[in-house]
Protein backbone atom coordinates (compact mmCIF):
# COMPACT_ATOMS: atom_id res chain seq x y z
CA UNK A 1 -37.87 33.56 -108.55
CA UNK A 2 -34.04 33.58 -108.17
CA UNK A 3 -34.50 35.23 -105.03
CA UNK A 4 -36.67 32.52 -103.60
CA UNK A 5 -34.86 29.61 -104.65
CA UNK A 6 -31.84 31.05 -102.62
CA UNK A 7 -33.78 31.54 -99.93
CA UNK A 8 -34.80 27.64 -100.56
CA UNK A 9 -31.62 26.56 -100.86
CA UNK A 10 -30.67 28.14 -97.16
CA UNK A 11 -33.59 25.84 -95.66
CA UNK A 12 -32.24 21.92 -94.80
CA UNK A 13 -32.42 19.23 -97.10
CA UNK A 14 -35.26 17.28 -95.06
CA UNK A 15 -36.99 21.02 -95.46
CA UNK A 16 -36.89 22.17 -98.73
CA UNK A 17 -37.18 18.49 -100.45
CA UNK A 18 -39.36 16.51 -98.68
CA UNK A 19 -39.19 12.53 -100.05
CA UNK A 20 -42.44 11.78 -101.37
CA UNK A 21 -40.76 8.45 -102.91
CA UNK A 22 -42.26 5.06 -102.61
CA UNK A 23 -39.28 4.01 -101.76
CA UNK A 24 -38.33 6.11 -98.74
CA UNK A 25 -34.66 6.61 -99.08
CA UNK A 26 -34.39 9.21 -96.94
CA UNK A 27 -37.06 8.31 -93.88
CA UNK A 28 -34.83 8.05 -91.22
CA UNK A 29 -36.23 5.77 -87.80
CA UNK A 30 -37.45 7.45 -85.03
CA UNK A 31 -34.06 5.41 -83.16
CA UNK A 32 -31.65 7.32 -86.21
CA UNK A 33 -33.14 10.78 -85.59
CA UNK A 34 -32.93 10.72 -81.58
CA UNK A 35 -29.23 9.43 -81.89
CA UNK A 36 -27.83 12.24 -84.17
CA UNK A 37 -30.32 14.94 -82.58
CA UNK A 38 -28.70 13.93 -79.31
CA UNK A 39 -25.40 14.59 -80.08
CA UNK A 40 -22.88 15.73 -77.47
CA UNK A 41 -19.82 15.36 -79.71
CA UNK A 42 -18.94 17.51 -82.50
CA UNK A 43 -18.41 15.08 -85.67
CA UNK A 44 -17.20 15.17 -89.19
CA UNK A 45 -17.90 13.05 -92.07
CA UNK A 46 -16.16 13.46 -95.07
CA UNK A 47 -17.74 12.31 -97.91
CA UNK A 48 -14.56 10.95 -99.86
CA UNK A 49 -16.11 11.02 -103.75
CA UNK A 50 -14.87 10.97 -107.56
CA UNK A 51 -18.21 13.11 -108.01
CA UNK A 52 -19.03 10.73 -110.60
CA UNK A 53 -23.38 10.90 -110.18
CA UNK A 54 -25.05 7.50 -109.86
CA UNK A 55 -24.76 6.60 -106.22
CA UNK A 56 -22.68 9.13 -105.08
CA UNK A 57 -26.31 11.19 -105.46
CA UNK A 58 -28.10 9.37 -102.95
CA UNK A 59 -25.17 9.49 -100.57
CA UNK A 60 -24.96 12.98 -100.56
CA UNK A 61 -28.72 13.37 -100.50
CA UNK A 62 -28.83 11.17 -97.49
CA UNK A 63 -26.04 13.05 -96.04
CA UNK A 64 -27.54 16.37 -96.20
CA UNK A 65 -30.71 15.34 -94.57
CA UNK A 66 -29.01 13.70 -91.48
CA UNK A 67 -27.06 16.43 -91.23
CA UNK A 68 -29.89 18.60 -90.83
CA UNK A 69 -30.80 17.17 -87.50
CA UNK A 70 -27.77 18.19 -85.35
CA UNK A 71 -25.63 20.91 -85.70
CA UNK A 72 -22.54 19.17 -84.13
CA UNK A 73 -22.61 16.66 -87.35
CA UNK A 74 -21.06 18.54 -89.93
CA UNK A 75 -20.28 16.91 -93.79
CA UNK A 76 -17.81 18.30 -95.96
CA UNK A 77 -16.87 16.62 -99.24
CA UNK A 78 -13.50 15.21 -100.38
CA UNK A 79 -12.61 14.84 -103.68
CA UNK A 80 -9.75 12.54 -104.84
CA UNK A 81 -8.46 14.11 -107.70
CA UNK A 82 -8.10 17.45 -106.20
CA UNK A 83 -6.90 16.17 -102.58
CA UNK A 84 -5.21 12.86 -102.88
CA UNK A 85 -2.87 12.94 -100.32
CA UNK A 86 -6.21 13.74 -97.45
CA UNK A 87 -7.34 9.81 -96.99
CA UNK A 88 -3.95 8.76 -95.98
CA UNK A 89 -4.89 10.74 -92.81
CA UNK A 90 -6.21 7.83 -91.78
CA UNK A 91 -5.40 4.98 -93.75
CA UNK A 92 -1.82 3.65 -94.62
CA UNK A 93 -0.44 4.14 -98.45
CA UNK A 94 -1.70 1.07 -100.51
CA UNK A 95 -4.95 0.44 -98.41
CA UNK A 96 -6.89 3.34 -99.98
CA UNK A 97 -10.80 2.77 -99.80
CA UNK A 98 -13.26 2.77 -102.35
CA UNK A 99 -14.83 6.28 -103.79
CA UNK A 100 -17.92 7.53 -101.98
CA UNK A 101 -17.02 5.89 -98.81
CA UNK A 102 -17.08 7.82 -95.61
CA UNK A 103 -14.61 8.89 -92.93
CA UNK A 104 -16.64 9.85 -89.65
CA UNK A 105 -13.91 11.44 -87.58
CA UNK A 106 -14.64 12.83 -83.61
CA UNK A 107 -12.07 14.13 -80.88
CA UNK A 108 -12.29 10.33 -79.41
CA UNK A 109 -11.08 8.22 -82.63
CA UNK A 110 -12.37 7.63 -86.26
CA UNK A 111 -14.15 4.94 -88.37
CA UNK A 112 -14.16 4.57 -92.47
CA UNK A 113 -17.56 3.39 -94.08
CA UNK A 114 -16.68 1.73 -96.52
CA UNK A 115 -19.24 2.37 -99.90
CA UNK A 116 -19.72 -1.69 -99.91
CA UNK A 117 -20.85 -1.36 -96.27
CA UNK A 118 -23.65 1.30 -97.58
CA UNK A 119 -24.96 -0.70 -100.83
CA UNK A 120 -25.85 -4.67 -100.67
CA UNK A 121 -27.91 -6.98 -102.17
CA UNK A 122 -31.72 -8.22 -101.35
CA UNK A 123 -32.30 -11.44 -100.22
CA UNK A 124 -34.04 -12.03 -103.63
CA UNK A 125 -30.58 -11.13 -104.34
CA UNK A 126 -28.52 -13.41 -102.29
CA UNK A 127 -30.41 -16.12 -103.42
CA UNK A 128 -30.04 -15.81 -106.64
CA UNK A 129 -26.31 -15.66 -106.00
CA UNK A 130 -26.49 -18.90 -104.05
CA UNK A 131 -28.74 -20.79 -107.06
CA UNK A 132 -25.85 -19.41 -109.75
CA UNK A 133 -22.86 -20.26 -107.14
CA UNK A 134 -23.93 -23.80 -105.77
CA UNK A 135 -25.75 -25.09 -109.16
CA UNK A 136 -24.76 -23.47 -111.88
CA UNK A 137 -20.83 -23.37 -110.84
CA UNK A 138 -20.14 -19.84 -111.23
CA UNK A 139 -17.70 -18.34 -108.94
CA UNK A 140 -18.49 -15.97 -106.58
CA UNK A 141 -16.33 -12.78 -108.07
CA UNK A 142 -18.35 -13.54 -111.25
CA UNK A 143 -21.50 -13.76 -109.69
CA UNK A 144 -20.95 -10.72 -107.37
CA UNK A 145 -19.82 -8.31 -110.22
CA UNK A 146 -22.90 -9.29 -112.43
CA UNK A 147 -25.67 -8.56 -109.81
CA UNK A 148 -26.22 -5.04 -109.41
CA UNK A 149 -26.29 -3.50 -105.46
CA UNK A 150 -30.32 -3.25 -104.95
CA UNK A 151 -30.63 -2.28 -100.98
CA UNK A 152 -29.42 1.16 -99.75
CA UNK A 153 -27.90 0.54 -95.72
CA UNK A 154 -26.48 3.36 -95.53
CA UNK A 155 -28.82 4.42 -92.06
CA UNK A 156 -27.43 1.03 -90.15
CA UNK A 157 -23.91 2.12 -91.06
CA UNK A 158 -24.36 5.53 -90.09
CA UNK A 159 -25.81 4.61 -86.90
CA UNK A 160 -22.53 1.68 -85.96
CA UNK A 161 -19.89 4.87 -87.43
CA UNK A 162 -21.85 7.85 -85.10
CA UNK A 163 -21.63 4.77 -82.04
CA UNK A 164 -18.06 4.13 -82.72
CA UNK A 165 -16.82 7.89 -82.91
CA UNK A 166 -18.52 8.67 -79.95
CA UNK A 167 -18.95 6.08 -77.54
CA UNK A 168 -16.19 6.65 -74.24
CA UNK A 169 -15.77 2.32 -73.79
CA UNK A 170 -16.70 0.55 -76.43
CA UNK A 171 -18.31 -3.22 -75.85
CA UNK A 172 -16.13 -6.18 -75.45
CA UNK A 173 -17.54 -9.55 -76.72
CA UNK A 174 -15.37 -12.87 -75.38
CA UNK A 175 -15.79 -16.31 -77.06
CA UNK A 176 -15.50 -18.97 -74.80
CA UNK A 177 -12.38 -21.89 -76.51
CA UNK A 178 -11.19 -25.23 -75.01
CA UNK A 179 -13.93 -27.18 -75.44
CA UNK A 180 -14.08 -27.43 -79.45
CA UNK A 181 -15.62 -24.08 -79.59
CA UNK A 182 -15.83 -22.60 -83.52
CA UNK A 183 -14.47 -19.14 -84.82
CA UNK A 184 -16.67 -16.82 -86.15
CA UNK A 185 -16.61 -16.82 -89.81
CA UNK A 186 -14.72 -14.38 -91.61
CA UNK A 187 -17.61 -12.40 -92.73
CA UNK A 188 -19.78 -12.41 -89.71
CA UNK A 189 -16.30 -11.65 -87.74
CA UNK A 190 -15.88 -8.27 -90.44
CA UNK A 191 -19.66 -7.12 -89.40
CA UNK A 192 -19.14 -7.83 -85.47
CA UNK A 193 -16.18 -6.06 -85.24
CA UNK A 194 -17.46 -3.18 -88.10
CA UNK A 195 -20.61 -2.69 -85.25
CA UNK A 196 -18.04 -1.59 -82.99
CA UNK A 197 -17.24 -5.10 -80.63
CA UNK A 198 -13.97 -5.74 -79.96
CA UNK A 199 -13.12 -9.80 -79.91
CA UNK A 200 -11.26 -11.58 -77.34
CA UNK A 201 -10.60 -15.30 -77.42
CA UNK A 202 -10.38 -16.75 -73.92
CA UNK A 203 -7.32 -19.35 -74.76
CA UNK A 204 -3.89 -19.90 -73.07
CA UNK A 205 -3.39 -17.54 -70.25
CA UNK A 206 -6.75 -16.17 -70.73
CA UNK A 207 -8.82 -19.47 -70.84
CA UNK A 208 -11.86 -19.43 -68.18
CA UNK A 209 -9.54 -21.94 -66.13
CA UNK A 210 -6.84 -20.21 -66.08
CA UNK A 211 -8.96 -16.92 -64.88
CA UNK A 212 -10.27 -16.47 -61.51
CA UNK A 213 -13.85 -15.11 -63.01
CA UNK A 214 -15.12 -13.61 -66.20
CA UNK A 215 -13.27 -10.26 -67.11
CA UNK A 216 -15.49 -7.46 -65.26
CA UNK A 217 -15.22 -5.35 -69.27
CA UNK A 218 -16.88 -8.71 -70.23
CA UNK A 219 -19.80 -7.51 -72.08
CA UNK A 220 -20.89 -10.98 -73.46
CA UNK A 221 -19.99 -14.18 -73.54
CA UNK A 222 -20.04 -16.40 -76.74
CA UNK A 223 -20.10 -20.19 -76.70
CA UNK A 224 -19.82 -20.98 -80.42
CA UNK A 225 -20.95 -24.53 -81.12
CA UNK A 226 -18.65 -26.37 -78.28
CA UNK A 227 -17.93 -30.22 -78.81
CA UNK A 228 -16.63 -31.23 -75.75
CA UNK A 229 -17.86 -30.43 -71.83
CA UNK A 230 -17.90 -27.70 -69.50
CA UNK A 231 -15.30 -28.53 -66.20
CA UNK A 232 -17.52 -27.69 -63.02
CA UNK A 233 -15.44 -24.81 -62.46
CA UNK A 234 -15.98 -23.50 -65.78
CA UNK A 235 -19.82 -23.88 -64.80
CA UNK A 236 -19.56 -22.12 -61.50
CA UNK A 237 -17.72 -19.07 -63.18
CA UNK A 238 -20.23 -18.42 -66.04
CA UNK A 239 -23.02 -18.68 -63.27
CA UNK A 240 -21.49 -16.26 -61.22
CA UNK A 241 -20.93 -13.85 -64.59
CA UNK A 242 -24.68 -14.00 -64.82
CA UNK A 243 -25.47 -13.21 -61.41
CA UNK A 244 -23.59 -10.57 -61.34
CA UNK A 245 -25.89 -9.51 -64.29
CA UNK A 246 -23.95 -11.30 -67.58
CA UNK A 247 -24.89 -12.07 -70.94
CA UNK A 248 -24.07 -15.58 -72.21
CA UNK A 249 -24.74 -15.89 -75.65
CA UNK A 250 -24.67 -20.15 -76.88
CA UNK A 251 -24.88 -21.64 -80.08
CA UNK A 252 -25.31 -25.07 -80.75
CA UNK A 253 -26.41 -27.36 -83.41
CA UNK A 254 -27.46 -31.08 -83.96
CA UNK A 255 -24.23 -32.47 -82.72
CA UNK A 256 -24.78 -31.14 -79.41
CA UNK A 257 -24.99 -34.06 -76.92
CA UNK A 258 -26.59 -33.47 -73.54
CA UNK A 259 -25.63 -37.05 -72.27
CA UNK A 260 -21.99 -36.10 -73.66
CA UNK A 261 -21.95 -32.71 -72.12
CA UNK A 262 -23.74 -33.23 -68.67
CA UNK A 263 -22.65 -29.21 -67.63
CA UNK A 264 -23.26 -28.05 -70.20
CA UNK A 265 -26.70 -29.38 -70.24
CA UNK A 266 -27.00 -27.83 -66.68
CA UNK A 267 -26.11 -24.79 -67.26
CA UNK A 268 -28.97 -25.11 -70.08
CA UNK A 269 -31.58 -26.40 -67.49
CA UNK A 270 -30.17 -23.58 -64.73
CA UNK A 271 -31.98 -21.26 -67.23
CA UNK A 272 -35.21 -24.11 -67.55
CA UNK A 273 -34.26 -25.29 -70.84
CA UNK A 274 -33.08 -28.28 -72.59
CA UNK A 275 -32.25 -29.81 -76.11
CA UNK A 276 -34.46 -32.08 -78.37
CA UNK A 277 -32.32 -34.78 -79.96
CA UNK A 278 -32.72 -35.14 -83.44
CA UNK A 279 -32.23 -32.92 -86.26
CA UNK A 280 -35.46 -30.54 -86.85
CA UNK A 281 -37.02 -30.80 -90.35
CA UNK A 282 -39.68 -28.33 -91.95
CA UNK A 283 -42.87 -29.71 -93.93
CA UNK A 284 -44.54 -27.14 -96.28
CA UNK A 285 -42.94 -23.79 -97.63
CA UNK A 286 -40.72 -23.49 -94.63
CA UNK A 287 -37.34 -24.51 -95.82
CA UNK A 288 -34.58 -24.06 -98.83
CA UNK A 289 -34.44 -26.62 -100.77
CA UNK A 290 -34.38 -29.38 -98.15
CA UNK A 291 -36.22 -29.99 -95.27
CA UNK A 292 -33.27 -28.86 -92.39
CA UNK A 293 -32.62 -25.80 -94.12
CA UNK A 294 -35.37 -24.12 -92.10
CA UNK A 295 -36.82 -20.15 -92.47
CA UNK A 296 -37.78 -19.77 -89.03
CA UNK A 297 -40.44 -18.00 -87.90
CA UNK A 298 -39.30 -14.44 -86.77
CA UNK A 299 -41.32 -13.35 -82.80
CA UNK A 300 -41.80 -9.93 -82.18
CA UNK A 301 -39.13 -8.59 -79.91
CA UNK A 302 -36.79 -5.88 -79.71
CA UNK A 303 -34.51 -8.17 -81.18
CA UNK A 304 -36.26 -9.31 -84.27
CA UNK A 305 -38.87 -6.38 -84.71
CA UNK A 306 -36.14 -5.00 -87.40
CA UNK A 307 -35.89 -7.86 -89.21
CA UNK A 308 -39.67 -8.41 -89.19
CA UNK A 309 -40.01 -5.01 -90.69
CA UNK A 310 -37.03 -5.37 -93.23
CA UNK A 311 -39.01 -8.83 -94.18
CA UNK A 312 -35.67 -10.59 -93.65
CA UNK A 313 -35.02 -14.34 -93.81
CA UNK A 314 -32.71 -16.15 -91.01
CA UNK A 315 -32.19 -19.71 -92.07
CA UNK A 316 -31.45 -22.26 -88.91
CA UNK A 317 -30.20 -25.25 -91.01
CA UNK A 318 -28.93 -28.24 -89.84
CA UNK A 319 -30.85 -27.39 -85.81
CA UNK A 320 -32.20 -29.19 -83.17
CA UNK A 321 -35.00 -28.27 -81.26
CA UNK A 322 -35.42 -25.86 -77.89
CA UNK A 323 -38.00 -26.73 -75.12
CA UNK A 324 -38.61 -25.93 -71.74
CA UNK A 325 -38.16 -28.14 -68.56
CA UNK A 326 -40.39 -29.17 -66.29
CA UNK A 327 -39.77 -27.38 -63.20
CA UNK A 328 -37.64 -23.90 -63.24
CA UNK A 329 -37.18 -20.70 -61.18
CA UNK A 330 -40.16 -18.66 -61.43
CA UNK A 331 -38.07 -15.42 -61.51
CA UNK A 332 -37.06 -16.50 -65.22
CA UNK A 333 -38.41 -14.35 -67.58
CA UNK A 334 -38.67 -16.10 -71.07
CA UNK A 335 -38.89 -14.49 -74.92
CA UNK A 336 -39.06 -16.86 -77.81
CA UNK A 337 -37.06 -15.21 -80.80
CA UNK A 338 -37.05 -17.98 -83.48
CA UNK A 339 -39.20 -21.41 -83.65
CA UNK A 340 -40.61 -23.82 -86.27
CA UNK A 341 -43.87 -23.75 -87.69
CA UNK A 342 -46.53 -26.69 -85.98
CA UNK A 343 -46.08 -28.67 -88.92
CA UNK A 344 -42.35 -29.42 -87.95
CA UNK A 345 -41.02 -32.59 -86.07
CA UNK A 346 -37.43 -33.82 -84.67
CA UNK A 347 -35.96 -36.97 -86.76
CA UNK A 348 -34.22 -38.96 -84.20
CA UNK A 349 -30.52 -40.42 -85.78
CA UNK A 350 -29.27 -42.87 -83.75
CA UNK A 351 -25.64 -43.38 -83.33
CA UNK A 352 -24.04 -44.32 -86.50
CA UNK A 353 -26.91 -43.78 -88.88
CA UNK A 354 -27.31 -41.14 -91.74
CA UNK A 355 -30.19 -39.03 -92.57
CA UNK A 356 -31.00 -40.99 -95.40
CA UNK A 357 -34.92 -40.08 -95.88
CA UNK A 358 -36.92 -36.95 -94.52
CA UNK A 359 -40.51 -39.19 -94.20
CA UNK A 360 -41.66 -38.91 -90.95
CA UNK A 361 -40.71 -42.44 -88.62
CA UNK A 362 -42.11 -43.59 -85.40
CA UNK A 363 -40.21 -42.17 -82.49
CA UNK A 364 -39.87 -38.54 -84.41
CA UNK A 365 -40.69 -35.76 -81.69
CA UNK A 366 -43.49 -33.61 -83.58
CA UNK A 367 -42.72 -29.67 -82.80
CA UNK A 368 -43.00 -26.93 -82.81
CA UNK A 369 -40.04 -25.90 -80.86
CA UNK A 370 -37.81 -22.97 -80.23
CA UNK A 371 -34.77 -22.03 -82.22
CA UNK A 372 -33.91 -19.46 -80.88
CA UNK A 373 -34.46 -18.19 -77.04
CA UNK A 374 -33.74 -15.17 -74.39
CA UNK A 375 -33.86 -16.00 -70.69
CA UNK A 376 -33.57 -12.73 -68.11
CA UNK A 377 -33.89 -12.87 -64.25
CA UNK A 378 -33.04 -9.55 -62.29
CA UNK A 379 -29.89 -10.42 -60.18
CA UNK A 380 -30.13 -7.13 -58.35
CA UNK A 381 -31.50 -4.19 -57.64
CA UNK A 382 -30.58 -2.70 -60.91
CA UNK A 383 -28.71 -5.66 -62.90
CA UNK A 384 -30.29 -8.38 -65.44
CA UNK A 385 -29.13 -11.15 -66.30
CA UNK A 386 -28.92 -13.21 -69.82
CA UNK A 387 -28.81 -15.85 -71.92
CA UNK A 388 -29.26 -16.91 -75.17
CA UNK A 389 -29.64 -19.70 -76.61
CA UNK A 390 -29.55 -20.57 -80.87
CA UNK A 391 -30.09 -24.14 -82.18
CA UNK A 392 -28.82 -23.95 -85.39
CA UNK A 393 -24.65 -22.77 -85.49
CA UNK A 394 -24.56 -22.96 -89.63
CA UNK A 395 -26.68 -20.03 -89.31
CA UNK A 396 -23.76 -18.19 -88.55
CA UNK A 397 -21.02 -19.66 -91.81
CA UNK A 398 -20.62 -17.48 -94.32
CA UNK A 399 -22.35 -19.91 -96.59
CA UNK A 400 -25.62 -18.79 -94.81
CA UNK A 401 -24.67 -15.21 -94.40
CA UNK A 402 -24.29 -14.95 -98.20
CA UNK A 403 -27.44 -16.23 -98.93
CA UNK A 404 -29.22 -13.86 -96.71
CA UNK A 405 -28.18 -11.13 -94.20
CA UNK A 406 -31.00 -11.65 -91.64
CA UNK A 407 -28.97 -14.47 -89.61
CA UNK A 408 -25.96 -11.93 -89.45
CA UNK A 409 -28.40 -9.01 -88.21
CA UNK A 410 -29.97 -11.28 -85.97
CA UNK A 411 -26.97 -11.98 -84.29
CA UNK A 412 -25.52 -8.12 -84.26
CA UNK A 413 -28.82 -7.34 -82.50
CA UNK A 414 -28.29 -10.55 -79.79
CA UNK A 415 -25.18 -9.04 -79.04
CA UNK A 416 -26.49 -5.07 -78.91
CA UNK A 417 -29.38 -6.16 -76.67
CA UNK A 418 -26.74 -8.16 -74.73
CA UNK A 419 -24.61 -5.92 -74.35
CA UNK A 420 -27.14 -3.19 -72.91
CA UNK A 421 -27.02 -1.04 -76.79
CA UNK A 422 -30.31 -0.88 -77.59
CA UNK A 423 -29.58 2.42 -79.76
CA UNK A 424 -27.59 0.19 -82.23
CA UNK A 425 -30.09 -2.42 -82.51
CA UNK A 426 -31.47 -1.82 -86.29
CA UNK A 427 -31.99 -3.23 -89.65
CA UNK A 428 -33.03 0.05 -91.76
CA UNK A 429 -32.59 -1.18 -95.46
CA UNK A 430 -34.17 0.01 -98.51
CA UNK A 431 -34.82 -1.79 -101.28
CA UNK A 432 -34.30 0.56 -104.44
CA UNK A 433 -35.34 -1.65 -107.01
CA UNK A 434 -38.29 0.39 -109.58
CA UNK A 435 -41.53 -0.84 -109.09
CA UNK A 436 -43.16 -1.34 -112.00
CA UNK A 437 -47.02 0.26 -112.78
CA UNK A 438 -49.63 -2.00 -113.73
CA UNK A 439 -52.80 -0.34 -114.88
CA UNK A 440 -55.64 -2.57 -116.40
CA UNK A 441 -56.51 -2.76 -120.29
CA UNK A 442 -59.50 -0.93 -119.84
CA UNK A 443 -57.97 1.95 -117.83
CA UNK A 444 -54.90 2.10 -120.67
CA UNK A 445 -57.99 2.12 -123.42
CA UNK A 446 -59.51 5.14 -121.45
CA UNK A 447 -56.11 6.68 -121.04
């Protein structure tokens, strides 16, 4: 017997202890398993913990297993009390991170994971949160440090650490200013630049005017909710980024204002779309609370087939509508991400009203439309272009992204499909809440 369990304990984790748990901890995707068996680079995580049990468990459990799969990943464990001085390696003095976080270290560069960026909350979760935070009054550090962690994401940020660590040029995302343009939240701008993007703001000296084209290391371009007009130069230049096979990423929202912004309503209808004015409201079970705080309806694609499977919500509050034109390039290739249900219509506002009731008026545009949108055309014999297009800007506040993560994810994938990095496009979350076991009277009588 003591002979065989050494021999045992020789085999891999993913070997010796296969998970037969409902709740799959330890199932890595097929996407997970090709990346780290795949591996080129030699990396090493180590696994910085106070040994203290509880979740430091499952991190070393899941640890083990992906190790198992490569033998250039190789995990060694750190422990505070007995190497102190190791994390400041890589962090300065004072800015220490959390026990049973991770430091993924290659010859190219090194990333921490932090242990908050491994455990997070449910959207059961979230909302709870948001009920206790916007009607109860409680503040968010209260709320935050009474609700438990209940979803295990350790696999997505495995997969953005392994990415970073090994990639030779990692992406670079610019956001298009000078026209009213808003930043990215803090929170969504911590996850974009966590999944390895580096952000540039095209301002001042590096505004599209005063640039002769889009930066050839461009590897999107996002137009964040703009408020004033495109210059027909400005036009020309994000046209020719596309052709030359571009990704421009646009968000917009019910102040948008085609008649305002004539070019940037053409660039819109260059890709055979165009806005529905109005504000989009929900009938049935399809919103939060009030009508134009929509749950849209997640369409398979490579984008959203995560979140599908995760059963994530993305909220579009506060969006217009998305519909096609009449007459458009038949070389356009078009993929519907996000739209309403049939039961949804457009409330027209006219200038210097108020949404003061949610009843359905003559002159409301009955739906369903689009809230979300990818447009490709091949620009060459080996190039694609794209844009996207999302109606609903709030989506992206960190009032929405702390109510649920599926907006944020959503948006990491737009810009990993964008940007050509289809191996980081994932939502692998596990919900470790207990289950409970219901059994019938009769069968607890015969028990």
């Amino acid at each position: 017997v003591v002979v065989l369990n050494v021999l045992l304990s020789l085999l891999p984790a993913n070997i010796a202890a296969p998970d037969f748990s409902a709740m799959q901890l330890y199932d890595f995707t097929e996407q997970t398993e090709e990346m780290v068996k795949e591996l080129d680079d030699d990396i090493t995580v180590y696994f910085w913990t106070a040994d203290d049990g509880g979740n430091s468990i499952i991190i070393q459990e899941f640890l083990d297993r992906v190790s198992a799969l490569s033998s250039n990943l190789k995990v060694k464990t750190v422990y505070p009390d007995r190497d102190p001085a190791f994390i400041y390696n890589y962090v300065e003095e004072g800015e220490e991170p959390p026990t049973n976080s991770l430091v993924f270290v290659s010859d190219k560069r090194f990333k921490i994971v932090s242990y908050t960026d491994m455990f997070t909350w449910s959207d059961s979760a979230y909302q709870t949160m948001y009920t206790m935070i916007y009607q109860y009054g409680y503040s968010a550090e209260e709320v935050m440090a009474s609700i438990p962690y209940d979803v295990f994401s350790a696999e997505n940020a495995f997969v953005n650490a392994v990415d970073y660590v090994t990639t030779e040029k990692l992406p670079v995302v610019y956001m298009l200013r000078g026209h009213g343009e808003t930043d990215l939240d803090t929170v969504v701008s911590k996850y974009t630049t966590d999944a390895n993007y580096s952000l540039v703001k095209m301002e001042e000296g590096n505004s599209l005017l005063a640039l002769e084209a889009v930066p050839q290391d461009a590897n999107c371009v996002i137009i964040n909710s703009p408020s004033s007009d495109l210059t027909e130069d400005e036009y020309n230049k994000l046209m020719a980024y596309f052709e030359r096979g571009g990704s421009i990423i646009l968000f917009t929202d019910i102040r948008f204002d085609a008649a305002a912004c004539p070019n940037f309503a053409k660039l819109c209808e260059a890709f055979g779309l165009q806005a529905v004015p109005g504000v989009v409201l929900e009938t049935g079970a399809n919103y939060m609370q009030l009508p134009f705080n929509i749950i849209a309806n997640k369409v398979a694609h490579e984008i959203t087939d995560p979140l599908i499977s995760a059963g994530s919500y993305v909220f579009t509050p506060m969006g217009h509508g998305i519909t096609k034109i009449d007459s458009y390039r038949s070389s356009l290739e078009f993929s519907t991400l996000l739209e309403t249900s049939n039961g949804a219509y457009s409330k027209i506002i006219t200038e210097g009203q108020s949404l003061d009731s949610y009843d359905k008026a003559e002159g409301d545009v009955d739906g369903p439309f689009m809230m979300g949108v990818l447009v490709e055309e091949a620009v060459g014999a080996d190039a694609t272009g794209r844009f996207f297009w999302y109606s609903a800007s709030p989506m992206l506040t960190d009032t929405y992204a702390s109510v649920s993560d599926g907006a944020l994810n959503l948006f990491l994938n737009t810009l990993a499909y964008g940007s050509e990095r289809v191996d980081t496009i994932t939502v692998r979350t596990i919900t470790m809440s207990n289950s409970r076991l219901e059994i019938s009277s009769a069968a607890a009588l015969a028990w």
